[in-house]
Structures are given as C-alpha cells and as structure tokens.
PDB file of N, CA and C in Angstrom:
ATOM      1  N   UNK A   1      74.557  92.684 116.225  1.00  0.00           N
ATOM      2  CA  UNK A   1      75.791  91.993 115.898  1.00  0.00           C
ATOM      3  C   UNK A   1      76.914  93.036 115.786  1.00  0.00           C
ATOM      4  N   UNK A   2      78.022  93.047 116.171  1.00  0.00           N
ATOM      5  CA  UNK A   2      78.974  93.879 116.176  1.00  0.00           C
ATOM      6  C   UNK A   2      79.590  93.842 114.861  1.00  0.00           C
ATOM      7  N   UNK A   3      80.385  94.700 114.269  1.00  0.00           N
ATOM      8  CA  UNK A   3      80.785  94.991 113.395  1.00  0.00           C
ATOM      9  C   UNK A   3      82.185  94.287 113.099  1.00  0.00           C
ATOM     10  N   UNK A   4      82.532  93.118 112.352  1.00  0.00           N
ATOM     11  CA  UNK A   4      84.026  92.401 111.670  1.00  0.00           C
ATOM     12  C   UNK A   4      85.015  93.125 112.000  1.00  0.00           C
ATOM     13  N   UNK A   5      85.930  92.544 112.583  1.00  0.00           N
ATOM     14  CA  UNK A   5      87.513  93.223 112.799  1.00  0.00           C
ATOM     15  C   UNK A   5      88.029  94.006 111.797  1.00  0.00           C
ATOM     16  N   UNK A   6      88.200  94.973 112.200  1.00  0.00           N
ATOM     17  CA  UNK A   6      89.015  95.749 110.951  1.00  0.00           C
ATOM     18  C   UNK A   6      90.252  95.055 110.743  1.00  0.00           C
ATOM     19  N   UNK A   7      91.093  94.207 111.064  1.00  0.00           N
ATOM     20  CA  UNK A   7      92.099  93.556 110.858  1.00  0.00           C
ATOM     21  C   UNK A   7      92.116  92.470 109.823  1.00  0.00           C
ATOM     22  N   UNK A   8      90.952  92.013 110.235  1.00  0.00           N
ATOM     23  CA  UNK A   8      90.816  90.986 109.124  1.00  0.00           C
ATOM     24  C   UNK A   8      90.903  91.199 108.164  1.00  0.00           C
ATOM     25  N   UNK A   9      90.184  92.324 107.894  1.00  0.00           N
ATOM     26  CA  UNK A   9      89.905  92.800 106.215  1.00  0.00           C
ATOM     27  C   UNK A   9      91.446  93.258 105.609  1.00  0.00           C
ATOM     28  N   UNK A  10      92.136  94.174 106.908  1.00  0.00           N
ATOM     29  CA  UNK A  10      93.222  94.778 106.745  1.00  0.00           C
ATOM     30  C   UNK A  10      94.302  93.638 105.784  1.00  0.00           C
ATOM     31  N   UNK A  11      94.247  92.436 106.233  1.00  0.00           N
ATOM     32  CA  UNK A  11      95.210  91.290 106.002  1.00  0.00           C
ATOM     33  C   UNK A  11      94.700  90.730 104.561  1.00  0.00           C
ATOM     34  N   UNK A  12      93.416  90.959 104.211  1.00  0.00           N
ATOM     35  CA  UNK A  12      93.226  90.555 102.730  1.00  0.00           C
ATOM     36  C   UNK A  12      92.582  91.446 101.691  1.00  0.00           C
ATOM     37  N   UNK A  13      92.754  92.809 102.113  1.00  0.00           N
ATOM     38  CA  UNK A  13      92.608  93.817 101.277  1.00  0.00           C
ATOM     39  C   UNK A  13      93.128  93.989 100.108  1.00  0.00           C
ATOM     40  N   UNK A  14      94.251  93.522  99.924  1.00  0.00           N
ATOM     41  CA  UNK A  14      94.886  93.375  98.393  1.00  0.00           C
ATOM     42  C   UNK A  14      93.847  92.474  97.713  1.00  0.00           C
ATOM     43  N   UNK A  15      93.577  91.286  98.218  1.00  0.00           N
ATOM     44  CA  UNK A  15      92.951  90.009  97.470  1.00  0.00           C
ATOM     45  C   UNK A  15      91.886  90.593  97.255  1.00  0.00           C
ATOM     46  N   UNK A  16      90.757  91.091  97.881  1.00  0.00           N
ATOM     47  CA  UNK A  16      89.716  91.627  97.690  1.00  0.00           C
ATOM     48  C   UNK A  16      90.150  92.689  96.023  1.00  0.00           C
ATOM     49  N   UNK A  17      90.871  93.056  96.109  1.00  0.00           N
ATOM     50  CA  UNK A  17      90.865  94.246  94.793  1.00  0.00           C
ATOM     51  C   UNK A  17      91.328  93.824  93.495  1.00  0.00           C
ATOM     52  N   UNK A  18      92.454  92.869  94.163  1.00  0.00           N
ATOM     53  CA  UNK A  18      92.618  91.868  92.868  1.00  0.00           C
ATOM     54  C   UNK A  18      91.544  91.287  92.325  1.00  0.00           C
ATOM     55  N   UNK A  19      90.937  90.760  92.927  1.00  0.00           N
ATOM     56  CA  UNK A  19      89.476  89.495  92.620  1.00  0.00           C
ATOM     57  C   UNK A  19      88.348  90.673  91.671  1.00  0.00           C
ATOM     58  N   UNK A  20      88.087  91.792  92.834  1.00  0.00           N
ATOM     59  CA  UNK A  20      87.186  93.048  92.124  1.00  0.00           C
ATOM     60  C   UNK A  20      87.782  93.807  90.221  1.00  0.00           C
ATOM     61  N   UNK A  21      88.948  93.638  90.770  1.00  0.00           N
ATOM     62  CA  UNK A  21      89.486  94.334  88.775  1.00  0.00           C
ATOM     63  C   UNK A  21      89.537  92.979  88.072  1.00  0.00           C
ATOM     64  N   UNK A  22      89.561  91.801  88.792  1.00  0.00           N
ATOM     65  CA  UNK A  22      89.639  90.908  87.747  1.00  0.00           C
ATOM     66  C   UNK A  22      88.120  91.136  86.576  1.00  0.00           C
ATOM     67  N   UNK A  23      87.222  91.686  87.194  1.00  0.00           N
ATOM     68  CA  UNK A  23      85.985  92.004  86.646  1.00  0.00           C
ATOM     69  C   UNK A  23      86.069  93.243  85.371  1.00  0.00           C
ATOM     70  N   UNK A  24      87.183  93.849  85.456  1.00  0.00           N
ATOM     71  CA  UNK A  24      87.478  94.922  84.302  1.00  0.00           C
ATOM     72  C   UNK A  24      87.843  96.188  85.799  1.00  0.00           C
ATOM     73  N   UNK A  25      88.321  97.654  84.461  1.00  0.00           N
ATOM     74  CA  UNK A  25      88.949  98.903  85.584  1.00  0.00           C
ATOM     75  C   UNK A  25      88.043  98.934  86.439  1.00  0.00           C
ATOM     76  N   UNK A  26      87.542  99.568  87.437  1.00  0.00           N
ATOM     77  CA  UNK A  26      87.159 100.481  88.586  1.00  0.00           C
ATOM     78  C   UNK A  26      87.746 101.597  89.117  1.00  0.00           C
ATOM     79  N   UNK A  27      87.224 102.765  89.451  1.00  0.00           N
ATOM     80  CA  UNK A  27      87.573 103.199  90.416  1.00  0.00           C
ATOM     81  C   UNK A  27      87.598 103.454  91.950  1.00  0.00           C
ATOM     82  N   UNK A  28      87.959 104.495  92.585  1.00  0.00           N
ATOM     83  CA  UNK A  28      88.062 104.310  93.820  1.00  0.00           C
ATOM     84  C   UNK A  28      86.927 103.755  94.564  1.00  0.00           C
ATOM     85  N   UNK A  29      86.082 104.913  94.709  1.00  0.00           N
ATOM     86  CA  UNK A  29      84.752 105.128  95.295  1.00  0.00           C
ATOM     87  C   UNK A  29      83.395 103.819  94.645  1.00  0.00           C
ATOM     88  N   UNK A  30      84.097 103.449  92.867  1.00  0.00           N
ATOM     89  CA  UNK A  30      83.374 101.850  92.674  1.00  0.00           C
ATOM     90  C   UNK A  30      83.605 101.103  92.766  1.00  0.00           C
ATOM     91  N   UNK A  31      84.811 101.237  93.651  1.00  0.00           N
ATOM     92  CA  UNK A  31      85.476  99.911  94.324  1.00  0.00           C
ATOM     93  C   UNK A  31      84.539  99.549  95.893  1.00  0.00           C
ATOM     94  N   UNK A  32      84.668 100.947  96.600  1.00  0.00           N
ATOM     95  CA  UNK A  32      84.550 101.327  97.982  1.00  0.00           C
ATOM     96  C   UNK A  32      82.813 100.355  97.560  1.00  0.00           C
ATOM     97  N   UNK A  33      81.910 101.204  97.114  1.00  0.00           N
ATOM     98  CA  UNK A  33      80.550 100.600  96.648  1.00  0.00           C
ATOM     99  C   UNK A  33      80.398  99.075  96.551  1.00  0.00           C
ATOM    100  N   UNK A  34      81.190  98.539  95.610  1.00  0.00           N
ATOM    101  CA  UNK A  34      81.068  97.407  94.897  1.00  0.00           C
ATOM    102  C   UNK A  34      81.453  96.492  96.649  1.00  0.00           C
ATOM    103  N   UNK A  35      82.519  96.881  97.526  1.00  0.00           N
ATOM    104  CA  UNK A  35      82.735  95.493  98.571  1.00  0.00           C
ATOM    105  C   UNK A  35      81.801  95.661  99.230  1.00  0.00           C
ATOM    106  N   UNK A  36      81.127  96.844  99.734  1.00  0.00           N
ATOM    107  CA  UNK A  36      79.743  96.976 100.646  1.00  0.00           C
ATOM    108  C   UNK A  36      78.836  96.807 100.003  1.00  0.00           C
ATOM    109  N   UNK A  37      78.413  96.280  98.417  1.00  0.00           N
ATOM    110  CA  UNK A  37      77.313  95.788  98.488  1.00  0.00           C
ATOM    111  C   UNK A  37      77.544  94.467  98.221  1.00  0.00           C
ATOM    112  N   UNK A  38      78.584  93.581  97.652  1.00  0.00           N
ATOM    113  CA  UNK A  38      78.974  92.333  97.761  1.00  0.00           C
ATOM    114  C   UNK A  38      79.161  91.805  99.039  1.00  0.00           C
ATOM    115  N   UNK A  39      79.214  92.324 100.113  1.00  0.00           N
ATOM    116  CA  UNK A  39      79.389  92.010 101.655  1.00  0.00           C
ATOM    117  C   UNK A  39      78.166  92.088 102.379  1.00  0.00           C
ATOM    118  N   UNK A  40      77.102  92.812 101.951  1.00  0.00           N
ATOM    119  CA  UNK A  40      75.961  93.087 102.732  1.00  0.00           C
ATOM    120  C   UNK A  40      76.315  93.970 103.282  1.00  0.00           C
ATOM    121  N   UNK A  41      77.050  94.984 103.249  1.00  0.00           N
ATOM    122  CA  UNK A  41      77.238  96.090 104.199  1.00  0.00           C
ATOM    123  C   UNK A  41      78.562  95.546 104.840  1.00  0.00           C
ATOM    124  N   UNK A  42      78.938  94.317 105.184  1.00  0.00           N
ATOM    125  CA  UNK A  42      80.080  93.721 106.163  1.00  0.00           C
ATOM    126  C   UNK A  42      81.063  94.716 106.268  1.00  0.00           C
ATOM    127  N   UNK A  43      81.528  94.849 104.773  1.00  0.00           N
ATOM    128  CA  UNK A  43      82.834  95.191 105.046  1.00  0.00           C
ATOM    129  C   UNK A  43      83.220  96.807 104.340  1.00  0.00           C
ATOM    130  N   UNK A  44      83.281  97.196 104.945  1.00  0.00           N
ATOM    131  CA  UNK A  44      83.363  98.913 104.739  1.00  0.00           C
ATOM    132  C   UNK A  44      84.421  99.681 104.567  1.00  0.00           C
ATOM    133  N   UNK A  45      85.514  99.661 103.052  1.00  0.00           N
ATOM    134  CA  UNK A  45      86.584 100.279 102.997  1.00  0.00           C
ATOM    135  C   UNK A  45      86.566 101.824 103.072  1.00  0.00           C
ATOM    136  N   UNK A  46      87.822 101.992 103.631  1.00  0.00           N
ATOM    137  CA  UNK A  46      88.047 103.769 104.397  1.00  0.00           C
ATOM    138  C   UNK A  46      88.785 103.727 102.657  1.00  0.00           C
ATOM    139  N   UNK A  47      88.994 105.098 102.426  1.00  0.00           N
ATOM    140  CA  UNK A  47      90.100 106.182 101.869  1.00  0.00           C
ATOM    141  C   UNK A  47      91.252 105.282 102.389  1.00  0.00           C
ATOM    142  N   UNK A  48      91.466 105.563 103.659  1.00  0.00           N
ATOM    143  CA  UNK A  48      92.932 105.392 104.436  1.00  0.00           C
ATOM    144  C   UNK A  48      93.250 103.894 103.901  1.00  0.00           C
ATOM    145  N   UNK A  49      92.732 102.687 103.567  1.00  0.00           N
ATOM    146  CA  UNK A  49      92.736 101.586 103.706  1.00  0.00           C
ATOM    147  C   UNK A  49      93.099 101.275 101.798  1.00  0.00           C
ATOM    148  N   UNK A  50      91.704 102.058 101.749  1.00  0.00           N
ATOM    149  CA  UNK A  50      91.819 101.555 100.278  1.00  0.00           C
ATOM    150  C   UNK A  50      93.093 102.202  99.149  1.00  0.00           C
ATOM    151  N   UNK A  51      93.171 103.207  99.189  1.00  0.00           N
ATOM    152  CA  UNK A  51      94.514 104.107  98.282  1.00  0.00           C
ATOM    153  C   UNK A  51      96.024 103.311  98.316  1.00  0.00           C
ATOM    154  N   UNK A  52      96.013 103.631  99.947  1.00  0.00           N
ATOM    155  CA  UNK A  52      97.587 102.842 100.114  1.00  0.00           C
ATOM    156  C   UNK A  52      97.775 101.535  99.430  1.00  0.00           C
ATOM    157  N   UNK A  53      96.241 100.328  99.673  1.00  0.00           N
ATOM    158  CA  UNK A  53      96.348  99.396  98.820  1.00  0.00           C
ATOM    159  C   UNK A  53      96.736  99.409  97.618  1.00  0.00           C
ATOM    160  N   UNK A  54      95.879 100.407  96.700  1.00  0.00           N
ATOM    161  CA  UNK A  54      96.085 100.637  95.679  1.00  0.00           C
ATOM    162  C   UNK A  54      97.393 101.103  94.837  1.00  0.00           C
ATOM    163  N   UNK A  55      97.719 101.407  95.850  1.00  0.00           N
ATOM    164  CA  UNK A  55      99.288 101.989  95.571  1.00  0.00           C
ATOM    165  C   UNK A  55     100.600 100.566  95.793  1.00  0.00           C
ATOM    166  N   UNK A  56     100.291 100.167  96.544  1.00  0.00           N
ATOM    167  CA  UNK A  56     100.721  99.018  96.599  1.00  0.00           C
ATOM    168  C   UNK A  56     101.060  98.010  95.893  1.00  0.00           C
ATOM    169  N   UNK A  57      99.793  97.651  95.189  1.00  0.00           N
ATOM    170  CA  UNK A  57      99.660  97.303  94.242  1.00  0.00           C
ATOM    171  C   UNK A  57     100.072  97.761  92.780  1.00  0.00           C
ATOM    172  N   UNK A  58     100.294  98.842  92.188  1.00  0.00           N
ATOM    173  CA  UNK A  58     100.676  99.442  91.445  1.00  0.00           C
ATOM    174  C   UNK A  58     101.727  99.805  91.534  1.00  0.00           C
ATOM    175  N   UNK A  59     102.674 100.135  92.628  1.00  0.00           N
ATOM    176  CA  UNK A  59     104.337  99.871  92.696  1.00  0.00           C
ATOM    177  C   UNK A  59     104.771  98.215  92.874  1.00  0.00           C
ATOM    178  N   UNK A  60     103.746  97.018  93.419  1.00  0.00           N
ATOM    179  CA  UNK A  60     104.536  96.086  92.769  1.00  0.00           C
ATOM    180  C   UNK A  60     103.662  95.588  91.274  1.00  0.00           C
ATOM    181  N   UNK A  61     103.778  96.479  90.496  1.00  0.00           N
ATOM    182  CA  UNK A  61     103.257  96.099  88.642  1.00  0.00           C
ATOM    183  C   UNK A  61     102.045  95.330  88.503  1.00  0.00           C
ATOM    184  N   UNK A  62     101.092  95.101  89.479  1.00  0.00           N
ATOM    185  CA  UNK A  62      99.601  94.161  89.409  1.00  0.00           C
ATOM    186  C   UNK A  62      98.591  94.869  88.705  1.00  0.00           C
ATOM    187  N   UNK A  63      98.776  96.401  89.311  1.00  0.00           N
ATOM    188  CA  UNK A  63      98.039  96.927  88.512  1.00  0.00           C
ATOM    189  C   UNK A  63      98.391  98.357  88.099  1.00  0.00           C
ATOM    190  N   UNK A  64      97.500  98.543  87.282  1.00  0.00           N
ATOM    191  CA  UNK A  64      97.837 100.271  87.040  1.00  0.00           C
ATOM    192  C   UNK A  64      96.680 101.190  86.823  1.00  0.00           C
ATOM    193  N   UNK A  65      96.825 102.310  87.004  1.00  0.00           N
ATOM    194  CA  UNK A  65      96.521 103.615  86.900  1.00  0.00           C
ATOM    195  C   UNK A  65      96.409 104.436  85.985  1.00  0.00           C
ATOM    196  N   UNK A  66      94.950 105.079  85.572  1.00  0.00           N
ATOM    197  CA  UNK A  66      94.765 105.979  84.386  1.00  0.00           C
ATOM    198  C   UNK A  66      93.459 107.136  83.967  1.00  0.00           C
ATOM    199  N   UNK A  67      93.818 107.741  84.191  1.00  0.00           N
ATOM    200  CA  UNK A  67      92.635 109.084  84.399  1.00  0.00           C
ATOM    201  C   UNK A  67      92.078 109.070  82.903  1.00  0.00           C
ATOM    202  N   UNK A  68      90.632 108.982  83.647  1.00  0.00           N
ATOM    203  CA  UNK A  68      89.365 108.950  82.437  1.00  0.00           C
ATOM    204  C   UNK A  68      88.661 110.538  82.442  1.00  0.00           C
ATOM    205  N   UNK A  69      88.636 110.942  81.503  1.00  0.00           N
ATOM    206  CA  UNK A  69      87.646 111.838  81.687  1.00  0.00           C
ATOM    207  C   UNK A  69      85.900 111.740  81.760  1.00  0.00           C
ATOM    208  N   UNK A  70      85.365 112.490  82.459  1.00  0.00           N
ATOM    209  CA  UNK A  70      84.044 112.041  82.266  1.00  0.00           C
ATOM    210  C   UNK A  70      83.414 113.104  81.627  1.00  0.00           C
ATOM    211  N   UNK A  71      82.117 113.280  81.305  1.00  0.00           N
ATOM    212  CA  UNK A  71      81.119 114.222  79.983  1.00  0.00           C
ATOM    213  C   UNK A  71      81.138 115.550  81.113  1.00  0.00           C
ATOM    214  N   UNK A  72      81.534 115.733  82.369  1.00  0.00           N
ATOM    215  CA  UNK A  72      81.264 117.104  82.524  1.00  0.00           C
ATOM    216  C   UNK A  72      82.322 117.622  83.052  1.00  0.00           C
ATOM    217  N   UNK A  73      83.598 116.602  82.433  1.00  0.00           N
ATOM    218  CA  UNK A  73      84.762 117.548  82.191  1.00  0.00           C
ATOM    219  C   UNK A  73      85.481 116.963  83.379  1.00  0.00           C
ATOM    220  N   UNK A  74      85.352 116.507  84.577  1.00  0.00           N
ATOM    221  CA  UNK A  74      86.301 115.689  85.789  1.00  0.00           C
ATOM    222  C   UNK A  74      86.910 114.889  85.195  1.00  0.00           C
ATOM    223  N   UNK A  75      87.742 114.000  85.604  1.00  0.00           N
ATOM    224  CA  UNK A  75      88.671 112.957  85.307  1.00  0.00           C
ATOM    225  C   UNK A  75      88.841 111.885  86.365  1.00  0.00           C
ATOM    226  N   UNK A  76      88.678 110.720  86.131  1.00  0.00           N
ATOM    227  CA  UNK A  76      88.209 109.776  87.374  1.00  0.00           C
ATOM    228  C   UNK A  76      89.859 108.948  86.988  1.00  0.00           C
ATOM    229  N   UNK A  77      90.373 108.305  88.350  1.00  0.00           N
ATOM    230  CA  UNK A  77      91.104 107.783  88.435  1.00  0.00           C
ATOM    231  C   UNK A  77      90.921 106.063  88.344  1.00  0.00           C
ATOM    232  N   UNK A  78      91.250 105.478  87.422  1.00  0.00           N
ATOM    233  CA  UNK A  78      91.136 104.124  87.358  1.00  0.00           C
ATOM    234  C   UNK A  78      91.761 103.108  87.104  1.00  0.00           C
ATOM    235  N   UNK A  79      91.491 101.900  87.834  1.00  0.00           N
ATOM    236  CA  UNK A  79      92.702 101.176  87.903  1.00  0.00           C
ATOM    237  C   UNK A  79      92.190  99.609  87.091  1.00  0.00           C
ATOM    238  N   UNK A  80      93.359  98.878  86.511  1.00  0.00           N
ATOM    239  CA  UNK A  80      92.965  97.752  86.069  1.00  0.00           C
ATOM    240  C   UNK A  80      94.083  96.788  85.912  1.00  0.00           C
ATOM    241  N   UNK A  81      93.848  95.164  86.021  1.00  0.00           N
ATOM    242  CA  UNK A  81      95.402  94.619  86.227  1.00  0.00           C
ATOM    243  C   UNK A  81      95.976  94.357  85.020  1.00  0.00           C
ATOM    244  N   UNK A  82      96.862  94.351  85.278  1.00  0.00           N
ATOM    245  CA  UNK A  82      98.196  94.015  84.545  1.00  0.00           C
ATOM    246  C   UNK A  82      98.476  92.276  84.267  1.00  0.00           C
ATOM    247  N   UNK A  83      98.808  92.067  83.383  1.00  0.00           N
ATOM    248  CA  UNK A  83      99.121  90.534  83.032  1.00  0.00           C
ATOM    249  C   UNK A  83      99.780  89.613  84.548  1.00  0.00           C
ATOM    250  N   UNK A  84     100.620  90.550  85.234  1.00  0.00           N
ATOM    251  CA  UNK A  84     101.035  89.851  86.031  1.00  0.00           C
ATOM    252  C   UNK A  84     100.130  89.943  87.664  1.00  0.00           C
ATOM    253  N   UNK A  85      99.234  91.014  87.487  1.00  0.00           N
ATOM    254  CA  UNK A  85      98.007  91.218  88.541  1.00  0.00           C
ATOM    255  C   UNK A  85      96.845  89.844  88.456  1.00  0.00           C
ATOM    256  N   UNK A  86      96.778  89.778  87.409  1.00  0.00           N
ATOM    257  CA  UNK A  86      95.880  87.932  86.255  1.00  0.00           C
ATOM    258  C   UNK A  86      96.384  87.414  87.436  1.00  0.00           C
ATOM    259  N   UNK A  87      97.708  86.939  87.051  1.00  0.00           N
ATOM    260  CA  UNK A  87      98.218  85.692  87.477  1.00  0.00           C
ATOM    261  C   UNK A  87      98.335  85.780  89.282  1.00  0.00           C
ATOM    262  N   UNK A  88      98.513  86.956  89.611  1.00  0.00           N
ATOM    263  CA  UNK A  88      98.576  87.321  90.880  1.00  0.00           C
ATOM    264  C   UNK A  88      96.824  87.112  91.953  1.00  0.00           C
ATOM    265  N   UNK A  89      96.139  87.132  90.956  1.00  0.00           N
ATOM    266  CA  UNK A  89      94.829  87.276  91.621  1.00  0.00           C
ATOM    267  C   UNK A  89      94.535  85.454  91.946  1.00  0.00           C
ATOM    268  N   UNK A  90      94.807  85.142  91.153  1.00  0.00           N
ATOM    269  CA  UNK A  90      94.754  83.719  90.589  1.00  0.00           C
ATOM    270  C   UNK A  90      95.292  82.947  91.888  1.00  0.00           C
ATOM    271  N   UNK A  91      96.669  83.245  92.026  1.00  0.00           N
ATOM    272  CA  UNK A  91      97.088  82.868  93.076  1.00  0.00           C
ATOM    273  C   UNK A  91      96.951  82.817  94.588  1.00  0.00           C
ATOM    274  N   UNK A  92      96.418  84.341  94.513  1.00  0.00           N
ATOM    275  CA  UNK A  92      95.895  84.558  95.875  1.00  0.00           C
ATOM    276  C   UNK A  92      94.703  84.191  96.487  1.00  0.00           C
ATOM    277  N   UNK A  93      94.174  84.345  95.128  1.00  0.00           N
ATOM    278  CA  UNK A  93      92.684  83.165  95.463  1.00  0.00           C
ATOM    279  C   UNK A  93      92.819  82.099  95.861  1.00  0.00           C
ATOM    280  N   UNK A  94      93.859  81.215  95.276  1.00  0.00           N
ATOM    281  CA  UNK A  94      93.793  79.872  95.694  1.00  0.00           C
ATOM    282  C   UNK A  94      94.823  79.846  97.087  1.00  0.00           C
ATOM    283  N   UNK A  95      95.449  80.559  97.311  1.00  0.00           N
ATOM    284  CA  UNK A  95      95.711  80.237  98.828  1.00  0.00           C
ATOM    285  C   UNK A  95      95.384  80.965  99.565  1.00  0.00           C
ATOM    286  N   UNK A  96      94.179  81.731  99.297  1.00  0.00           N
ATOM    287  CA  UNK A  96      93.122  82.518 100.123  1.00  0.00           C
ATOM    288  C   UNK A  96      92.092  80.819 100.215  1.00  0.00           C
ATOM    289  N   UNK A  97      91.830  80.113  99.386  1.00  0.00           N
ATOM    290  CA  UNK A  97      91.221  78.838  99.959  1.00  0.00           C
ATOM    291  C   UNK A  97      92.033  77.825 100.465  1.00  0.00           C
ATOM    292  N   UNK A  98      92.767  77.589 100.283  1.00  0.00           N
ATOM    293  CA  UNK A  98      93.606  77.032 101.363  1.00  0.00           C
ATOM    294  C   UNK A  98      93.596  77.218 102.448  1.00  0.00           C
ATOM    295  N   UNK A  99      94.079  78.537 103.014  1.00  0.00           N
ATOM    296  CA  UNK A  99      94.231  79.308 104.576  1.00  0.00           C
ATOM    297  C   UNK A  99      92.800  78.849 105.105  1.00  0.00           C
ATOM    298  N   UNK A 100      91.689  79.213 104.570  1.00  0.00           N
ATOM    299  CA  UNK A 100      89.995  79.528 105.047  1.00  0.00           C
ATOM    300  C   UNK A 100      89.969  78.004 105.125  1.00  0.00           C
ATOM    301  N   UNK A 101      90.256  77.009 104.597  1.00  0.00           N
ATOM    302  CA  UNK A 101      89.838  75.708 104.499  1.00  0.00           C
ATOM    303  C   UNK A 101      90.407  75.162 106.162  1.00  0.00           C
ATOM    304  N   UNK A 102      91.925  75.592 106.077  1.00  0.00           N
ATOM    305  CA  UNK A 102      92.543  75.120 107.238  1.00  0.00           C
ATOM    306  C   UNK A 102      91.941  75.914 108.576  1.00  0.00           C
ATOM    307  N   UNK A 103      91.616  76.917 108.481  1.00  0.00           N
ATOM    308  CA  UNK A 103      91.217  77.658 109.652  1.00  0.00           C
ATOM    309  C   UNK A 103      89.652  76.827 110.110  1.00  0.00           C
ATOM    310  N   UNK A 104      88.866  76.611 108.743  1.00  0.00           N
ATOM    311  CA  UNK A 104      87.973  76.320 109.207  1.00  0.00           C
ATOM    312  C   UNK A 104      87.965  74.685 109.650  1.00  0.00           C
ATOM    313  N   UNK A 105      88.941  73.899 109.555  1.00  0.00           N
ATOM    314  CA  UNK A 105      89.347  72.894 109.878  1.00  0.00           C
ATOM    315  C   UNK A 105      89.459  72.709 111.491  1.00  0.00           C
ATOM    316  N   UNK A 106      90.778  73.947 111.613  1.00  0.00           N
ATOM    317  CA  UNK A 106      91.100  73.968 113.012  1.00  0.00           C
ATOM    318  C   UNK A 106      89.543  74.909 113.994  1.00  0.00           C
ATOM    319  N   UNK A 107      88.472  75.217 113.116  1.00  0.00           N
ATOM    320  CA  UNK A 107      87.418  75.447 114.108  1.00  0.00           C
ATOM    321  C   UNK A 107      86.180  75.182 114.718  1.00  0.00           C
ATOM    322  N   UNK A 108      86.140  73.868 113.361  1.00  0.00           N
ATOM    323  CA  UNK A 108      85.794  73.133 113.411  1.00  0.00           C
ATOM    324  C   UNK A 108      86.148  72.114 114.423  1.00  0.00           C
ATOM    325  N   UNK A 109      87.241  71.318 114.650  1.00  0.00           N
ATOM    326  CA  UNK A 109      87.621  70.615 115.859  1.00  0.00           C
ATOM    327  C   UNK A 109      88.173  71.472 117.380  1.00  0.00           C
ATOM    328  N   UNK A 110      87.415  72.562 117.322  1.00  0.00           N
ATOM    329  CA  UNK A 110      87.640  73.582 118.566  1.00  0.00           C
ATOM    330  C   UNK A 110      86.986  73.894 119.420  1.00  0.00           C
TER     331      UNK A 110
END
C-alpha cells in the first residue's frame, strides 16, 4: 500500500495537535511518537512539519511554550493549550466532522 499524501496531513496538522494537547503538555518528539502510534504508523510527522505548526499555533495564543527540566539536567520543550486553544480544538473538531462527513457523502455517490 503506498504511503498517505503528505498534503493531507499538511492541511490538518494544526487539528491533529490541538486534539493531542487537549490530552495535557507534550513535547516535540511525544508528539511526533504519540500520531505514529495512534495512526498505525500512517502518519509520520517531520521536524519540518511539526515546529512551524507549533509555532503557529503559539503566535496565534492556542498554545504555549515552556522548558521543563529533566533529572539529568536537559530541559525539554513543552507545549500545552491555552483557554482559547480549548475552545479552538473544540471547534476544529467539529468542522473537521463536518468536512469528512461531506466528502464522504460526495464519495460515496461517486
């Protein structure tokens, strides 16, 4: 089986991260983990894909950013939403089912 459009994912990569912190912080790399094993492997975020999101997100106020230290002294970068990221996830979910409902509507009669 060939491997899912990278586009696709590209177009709902925010929603995916919203939905994932709605679960509490994460970071990068337990973000990267957490969609490839919730996907079966499907869907495989890059560095390149995932940061910019993240940034994205955190210049428009959904979420934010905050270095943890860990017991052997590193500091992990982690992110978690913001009151208005809540309401933002919320939303996107539901017209993330909307869109999928109609698509699968129109492919259904196709």
């Amino acid at each position: 089986m060939s491997p899912i459009n990278r586009e696709l994912l590209k177009g709902s990569i925010e929603l995916v991260l919203l939905v994932l912190l709605e679960r509490g912080p994460m970071y990068g790399y337990q973000i990267v983990k957490e969609v490839k094993a919730e996907s079966s492997g499907e869907l495989q975020l890059k560095e390149g894909s995932l940061y910019p999101a993240l940034h994205r997100l955190e210049r428009a106020g959904l979420i934010e950013g905050y270095w943890q230290a860990r017991e052997d002294g590193t500091s992990r970068r982690y992110y978690q939403l913001t009151s208005s990221g809540q309401q933002a996830a919320k939303t996107r979910r539901a017209e993330w089912k909307r869109f999928t409902t109609a698509i699968e509507g129109v492919l259904r009669h196709g």
